[in-house]
N, C-alpha and C. Protein backbone atom coordinates (compact mmCIF):
# COMPACT_ATOMS: atom_id res chain seq x y z
N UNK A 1 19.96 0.28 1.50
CA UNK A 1 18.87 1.09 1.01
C UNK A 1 19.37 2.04 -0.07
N UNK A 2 18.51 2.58 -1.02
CA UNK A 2 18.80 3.28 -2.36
C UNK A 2 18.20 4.43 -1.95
N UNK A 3 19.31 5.86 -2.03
CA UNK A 3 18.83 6.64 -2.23
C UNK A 3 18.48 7.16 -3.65
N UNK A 4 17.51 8.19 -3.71
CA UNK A 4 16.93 8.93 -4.44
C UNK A 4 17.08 10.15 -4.51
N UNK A 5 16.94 11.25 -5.44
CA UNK A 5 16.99 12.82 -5.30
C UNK A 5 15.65 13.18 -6.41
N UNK A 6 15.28 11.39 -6.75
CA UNK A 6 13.86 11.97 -7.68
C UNK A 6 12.43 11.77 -7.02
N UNK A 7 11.64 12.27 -7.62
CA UNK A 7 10.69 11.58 -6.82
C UNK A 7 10.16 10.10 -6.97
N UNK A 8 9.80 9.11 -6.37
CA UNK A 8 9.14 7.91 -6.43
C UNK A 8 7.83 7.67 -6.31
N UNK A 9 7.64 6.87 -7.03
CA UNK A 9 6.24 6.22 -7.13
C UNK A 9 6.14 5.34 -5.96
N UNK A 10 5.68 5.69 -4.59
CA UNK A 10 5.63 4.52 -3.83
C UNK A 10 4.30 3.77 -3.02
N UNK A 11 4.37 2.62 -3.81
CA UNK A 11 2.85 1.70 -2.82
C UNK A 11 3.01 1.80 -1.12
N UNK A 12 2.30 2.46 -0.12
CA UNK A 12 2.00 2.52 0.99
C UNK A 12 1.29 0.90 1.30
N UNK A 13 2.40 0.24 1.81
CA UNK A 13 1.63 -1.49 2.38
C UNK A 13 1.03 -1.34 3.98
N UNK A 14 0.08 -1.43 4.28
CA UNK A 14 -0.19 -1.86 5.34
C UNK A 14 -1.07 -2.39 5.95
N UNK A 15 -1.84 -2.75 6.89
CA UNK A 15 -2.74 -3.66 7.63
C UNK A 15 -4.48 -3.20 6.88
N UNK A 16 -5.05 -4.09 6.30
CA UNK A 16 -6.29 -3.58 6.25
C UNK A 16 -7.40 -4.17 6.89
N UNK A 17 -7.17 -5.81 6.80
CA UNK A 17 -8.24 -6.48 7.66
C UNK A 17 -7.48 -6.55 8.96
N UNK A 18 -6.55 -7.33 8.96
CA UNK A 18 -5.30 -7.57 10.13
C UNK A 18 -6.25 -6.73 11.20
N UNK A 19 -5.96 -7.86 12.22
CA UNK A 19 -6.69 -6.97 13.46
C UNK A 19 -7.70 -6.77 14.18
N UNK A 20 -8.91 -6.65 12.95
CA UNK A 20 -9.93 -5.91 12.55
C UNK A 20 -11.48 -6.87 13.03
N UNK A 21 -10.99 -8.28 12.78
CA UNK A 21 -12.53 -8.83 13.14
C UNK A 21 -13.26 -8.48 12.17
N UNK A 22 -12.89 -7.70 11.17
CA UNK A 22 -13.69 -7.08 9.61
C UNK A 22 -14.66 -6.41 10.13
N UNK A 23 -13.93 -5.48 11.45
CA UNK A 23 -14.90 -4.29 11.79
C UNK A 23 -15.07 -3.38 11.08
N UNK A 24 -15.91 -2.72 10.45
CA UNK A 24 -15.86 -1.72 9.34
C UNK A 24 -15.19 -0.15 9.57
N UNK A 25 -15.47 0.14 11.01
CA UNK A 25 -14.53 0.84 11.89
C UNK A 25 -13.27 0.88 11.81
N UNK A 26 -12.78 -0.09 12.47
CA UNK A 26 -11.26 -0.44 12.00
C UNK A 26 -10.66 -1.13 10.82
N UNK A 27 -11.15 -1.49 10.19
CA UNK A 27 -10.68 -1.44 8.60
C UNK A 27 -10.63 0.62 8.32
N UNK A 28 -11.51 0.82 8.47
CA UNK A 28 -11.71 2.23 8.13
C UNK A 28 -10.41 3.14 8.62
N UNK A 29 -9.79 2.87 9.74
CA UNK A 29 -8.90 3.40 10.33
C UNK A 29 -7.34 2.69 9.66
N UNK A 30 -7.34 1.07 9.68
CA UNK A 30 -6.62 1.12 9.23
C UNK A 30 -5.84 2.06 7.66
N UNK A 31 -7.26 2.11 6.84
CA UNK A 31 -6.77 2.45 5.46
C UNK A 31 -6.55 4.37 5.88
N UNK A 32 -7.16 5.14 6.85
CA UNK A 32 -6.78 6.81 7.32
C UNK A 32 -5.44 6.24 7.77
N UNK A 33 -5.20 5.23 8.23
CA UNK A 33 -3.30 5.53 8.51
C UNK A 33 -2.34 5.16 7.32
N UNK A 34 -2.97 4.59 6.44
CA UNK A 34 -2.31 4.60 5.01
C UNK A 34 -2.45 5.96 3.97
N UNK A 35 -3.45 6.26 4.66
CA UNK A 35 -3.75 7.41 3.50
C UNK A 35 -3.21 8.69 3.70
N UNK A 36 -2.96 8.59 5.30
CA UNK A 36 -1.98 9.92 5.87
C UNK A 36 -0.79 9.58 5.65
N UNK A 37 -0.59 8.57 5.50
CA UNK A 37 1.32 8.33 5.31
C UNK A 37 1.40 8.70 3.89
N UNK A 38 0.23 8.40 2.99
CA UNK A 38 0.48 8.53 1.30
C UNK A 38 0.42 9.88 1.66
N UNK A 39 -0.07 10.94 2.09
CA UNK A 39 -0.14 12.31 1.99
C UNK A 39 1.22 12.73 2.57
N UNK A 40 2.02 12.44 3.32
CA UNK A 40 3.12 12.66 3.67
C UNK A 40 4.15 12.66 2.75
N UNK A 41 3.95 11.39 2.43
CA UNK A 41 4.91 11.04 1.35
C UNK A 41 4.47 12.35 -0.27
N UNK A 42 3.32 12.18 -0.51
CA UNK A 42 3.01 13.39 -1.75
C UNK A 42 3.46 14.83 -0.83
N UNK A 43 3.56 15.10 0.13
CA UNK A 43 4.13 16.27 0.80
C UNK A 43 5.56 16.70 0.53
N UNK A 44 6.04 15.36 0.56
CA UNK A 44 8.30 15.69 0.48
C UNK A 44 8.70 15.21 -0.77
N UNK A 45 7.44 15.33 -2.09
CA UNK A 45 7.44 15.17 -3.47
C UNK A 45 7.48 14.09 -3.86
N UNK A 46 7.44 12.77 -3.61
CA UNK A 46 6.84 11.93 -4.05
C UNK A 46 5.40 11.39 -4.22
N UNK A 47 5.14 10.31 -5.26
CA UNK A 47 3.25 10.00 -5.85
C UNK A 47 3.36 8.56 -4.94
N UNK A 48 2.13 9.13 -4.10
CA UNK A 48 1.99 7.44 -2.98
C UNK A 48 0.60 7.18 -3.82
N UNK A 49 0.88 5.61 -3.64
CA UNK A 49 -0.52 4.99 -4.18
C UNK A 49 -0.86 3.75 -3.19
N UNK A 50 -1.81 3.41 -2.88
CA UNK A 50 -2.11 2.75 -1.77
C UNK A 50 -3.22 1.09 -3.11
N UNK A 51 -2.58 0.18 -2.90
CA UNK A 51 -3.35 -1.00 -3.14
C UNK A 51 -5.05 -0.76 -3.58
N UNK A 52 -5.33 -0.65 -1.91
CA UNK A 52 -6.88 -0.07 -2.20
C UNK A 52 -7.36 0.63 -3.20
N UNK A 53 -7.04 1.93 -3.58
CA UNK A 53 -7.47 2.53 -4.26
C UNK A 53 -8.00 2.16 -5.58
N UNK A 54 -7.62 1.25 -6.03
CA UNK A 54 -7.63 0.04 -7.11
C UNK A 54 -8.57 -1.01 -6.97
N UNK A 55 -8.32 -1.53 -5.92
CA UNK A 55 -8.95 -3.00 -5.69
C UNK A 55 -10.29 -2.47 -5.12
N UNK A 56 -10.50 -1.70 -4.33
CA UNK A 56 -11.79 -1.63 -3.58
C UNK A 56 -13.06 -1.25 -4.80
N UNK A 57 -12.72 -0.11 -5.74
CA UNK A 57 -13.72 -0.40 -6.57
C UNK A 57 -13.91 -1.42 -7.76
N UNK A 58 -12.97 -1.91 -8.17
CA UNK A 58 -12.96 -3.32 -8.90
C UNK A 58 -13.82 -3.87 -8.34
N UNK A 59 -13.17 -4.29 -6.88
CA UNK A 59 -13.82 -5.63 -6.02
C UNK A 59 -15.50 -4.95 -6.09
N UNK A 60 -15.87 -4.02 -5.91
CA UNK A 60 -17.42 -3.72 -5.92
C UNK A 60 -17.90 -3.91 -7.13
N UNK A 61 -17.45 -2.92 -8.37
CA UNK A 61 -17.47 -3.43 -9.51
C UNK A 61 -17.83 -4.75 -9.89
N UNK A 62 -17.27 -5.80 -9.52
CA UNK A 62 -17.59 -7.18 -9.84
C UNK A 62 -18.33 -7.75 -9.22
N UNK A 63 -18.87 -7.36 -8.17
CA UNK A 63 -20.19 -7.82 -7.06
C UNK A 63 -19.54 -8.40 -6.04
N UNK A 64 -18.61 -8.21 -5.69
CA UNK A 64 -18.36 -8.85 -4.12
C UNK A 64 -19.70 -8.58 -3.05
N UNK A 65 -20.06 -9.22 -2.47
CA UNK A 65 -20.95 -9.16 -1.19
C UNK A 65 -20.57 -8.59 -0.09
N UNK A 66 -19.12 -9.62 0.09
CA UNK A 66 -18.58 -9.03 1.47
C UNK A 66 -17.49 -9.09 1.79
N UNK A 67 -16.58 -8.35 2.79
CA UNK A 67 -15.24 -8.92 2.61
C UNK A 67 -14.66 -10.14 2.58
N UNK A 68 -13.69 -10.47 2.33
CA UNK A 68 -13.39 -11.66 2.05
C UNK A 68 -13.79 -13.10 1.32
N UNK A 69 -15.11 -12.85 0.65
CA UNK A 69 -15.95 -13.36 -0.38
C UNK A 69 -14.83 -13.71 -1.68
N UNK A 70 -15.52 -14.79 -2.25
CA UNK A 70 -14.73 -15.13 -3.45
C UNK A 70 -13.86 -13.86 -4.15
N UNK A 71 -15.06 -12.89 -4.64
CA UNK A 71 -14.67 -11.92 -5.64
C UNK A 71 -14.40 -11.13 -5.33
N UNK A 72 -14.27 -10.72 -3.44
CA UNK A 72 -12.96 -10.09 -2.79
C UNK A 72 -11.72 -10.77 -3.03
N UNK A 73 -11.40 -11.90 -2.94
CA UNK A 73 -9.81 -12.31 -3.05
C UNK A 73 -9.29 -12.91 -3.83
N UNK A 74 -10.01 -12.85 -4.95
CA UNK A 74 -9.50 -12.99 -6.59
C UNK A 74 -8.88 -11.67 -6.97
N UNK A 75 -9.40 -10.27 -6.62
CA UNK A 75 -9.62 -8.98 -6.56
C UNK A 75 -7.88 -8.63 -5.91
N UNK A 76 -8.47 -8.46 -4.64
CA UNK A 76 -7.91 -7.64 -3.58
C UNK A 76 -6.33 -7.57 -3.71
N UNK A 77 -5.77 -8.81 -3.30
CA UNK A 77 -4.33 -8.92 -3.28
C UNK A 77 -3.46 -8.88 -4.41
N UNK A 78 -3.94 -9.49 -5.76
CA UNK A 78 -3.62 -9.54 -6.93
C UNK A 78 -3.68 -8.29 -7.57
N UNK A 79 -4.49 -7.18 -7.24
CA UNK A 79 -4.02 -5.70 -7.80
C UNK A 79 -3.23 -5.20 -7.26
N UNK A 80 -2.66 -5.47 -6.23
CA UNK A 80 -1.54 -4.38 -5.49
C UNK A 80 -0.24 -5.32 -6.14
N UNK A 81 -0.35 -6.28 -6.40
CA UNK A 81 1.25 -7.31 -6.48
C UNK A 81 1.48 -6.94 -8.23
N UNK A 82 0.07 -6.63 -8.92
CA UNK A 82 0.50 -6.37 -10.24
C UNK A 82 0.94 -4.56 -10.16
N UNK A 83 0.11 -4.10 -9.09
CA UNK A 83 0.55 -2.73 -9.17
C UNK A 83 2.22 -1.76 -8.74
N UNK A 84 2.64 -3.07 -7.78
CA UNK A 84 4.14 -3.22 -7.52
C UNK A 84 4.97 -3.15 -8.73
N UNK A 85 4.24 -3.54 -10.29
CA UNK A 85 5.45 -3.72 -11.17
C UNK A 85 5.57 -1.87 -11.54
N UNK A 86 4.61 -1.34 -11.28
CA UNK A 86 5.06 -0.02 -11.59
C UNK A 86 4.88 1.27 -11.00
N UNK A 87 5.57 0.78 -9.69
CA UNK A 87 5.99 1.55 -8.14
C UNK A 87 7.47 1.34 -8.64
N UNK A 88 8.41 3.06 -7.73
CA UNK A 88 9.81 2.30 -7.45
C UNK A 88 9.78 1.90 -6.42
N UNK A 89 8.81 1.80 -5.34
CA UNK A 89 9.65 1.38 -3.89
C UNK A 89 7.78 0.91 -3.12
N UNK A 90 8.46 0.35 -1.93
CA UNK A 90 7.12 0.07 -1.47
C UNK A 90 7.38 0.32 0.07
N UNK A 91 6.81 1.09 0.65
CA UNK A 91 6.97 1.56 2.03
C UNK A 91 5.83 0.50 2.98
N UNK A 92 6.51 -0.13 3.78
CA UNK A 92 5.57 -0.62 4.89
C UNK A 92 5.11 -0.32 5.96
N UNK A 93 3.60 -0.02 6.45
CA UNK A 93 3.65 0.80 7.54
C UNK A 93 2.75 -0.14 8.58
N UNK A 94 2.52 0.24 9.90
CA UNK A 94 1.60 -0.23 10.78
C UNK A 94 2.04 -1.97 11.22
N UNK A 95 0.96 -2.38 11.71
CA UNK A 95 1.33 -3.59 12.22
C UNK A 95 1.12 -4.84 12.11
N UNK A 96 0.71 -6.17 12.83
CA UNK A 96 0.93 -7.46 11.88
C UNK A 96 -0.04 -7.51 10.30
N UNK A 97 0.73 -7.84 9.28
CA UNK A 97 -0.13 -8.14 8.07
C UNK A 97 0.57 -9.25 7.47
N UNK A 98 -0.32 -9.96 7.04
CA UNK A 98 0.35 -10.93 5.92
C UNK A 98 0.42 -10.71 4.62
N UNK A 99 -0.41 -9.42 4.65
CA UNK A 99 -0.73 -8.87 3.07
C UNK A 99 0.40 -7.61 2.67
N UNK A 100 0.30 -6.97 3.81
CA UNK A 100 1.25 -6.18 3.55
C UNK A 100 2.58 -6.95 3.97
N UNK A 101 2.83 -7.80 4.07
CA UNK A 101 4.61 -8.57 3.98
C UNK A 101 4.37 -8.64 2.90
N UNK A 102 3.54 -9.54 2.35
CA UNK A 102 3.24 -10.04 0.90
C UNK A 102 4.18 -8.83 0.08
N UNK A 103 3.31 -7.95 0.05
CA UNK A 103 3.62 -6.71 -0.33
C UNK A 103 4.92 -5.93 -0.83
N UNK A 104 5.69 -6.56 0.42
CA UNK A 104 7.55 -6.39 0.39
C UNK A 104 7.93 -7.52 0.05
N UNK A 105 7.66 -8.34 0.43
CA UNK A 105 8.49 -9.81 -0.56
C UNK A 105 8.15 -9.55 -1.97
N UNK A 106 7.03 -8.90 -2.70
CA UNK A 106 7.23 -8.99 -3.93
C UNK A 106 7.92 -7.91 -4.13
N UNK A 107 7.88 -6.53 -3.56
CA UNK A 107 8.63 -5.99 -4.29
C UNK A 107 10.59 -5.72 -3.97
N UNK A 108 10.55 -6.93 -3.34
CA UNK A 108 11.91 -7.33 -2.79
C UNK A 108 11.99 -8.00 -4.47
N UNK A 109 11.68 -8.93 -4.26
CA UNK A 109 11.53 -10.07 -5.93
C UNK A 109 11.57 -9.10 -6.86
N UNK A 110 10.87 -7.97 -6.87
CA UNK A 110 10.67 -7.32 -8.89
C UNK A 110 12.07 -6.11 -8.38
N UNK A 111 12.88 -6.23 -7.38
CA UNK A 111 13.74 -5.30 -7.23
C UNK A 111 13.76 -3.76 -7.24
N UNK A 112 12.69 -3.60 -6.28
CA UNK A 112 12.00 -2.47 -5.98
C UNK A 112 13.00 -2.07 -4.40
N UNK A 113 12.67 -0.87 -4.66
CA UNK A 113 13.27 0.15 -3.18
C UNK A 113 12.24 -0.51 -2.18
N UNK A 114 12.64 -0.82 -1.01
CA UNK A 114 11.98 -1.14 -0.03
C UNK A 114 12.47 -0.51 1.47
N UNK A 115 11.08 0.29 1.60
CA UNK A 115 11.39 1.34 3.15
C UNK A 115 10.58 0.44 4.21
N UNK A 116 10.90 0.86 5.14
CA UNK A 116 10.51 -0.15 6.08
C UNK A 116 10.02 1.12 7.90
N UNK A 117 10.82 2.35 6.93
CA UNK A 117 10.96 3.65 8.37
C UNK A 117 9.85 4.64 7.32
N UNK A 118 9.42 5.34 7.38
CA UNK A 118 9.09 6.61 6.30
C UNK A 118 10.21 7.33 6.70
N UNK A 119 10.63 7.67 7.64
CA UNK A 119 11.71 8.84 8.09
C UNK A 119 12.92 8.16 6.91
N UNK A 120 13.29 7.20 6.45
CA UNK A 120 14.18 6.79 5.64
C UNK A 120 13.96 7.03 4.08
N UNK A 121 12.79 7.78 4.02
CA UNK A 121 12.71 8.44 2.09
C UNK A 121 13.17 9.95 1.87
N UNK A 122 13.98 9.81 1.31
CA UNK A 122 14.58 11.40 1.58
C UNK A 122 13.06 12.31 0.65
N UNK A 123 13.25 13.64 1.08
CA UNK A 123 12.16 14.87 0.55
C UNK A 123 13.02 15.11 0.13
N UNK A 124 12.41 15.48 -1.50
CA UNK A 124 12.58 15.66 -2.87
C UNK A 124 11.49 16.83 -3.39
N UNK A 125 11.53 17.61 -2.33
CA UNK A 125 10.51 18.84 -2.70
C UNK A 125 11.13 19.96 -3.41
N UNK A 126 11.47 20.66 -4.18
CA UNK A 126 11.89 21.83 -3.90
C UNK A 126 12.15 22.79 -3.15
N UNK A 127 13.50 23.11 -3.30
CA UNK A 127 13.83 24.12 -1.78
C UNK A 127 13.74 25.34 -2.27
């Protein structure tokens, strides 16, 4: 693992449908446990950016209907893998995903920092 003393740009990967039955509930929860880890991470001075934030209004933008609909998954996965090229690191959180592996295999491939603990990104806040 690479340490840092700067701050990083890091994509928060984790479960969004996974799980879910495309309950709107738990999709909903999944993305509050991504969004508290991105706030953690902007807490000990690093910029978290989460996939979603991107894709979800695109994907509406272009008329998706519903999840997993055509113009959800032309959308969805393909903005976070282009958004990996300009992250340094990609933190994985929560539990089974195929999207969020996805997630770390690419940015294993574009030779990106890859956390796998959050407790393993050092804070880079000012003391």
């Amino acid at each position: 693992m690479t340490q840092t003393d700067k701050p990083l740009l890091i994509l928060v990967a984790g479960p969004y449908r996974s799980g879910t039955n495309d309950n709107p509930e738990l999709i909903a929860a999944n993305v509050k446990a991504m969004t508290d880890t991105a706030l953690e991470l902007y807490n000990i001075g690093h910029m978290p950016v989460l996939g979603e934030w991107f894709a979800l209004p695109l994907i509406e933008a272009a008329g998706s209907k519903e999840i997993g609909d055509a113009v959800f998954n032309e959308i969805f996965h393909p903005v976070a893998v282009k958004l990996i090229d300009h992250c340094d690191a990609v933190l994985r959180i929560g539990g089974p995903s195929a999207g969020a592996d996805e997630m770390v295999k690419t940015g294993e491939s574009k030779g990106k920092i890859i956390f796998l603990d959050k407790s393993m990104i050092p804070n880079v806040t000012k003391k």
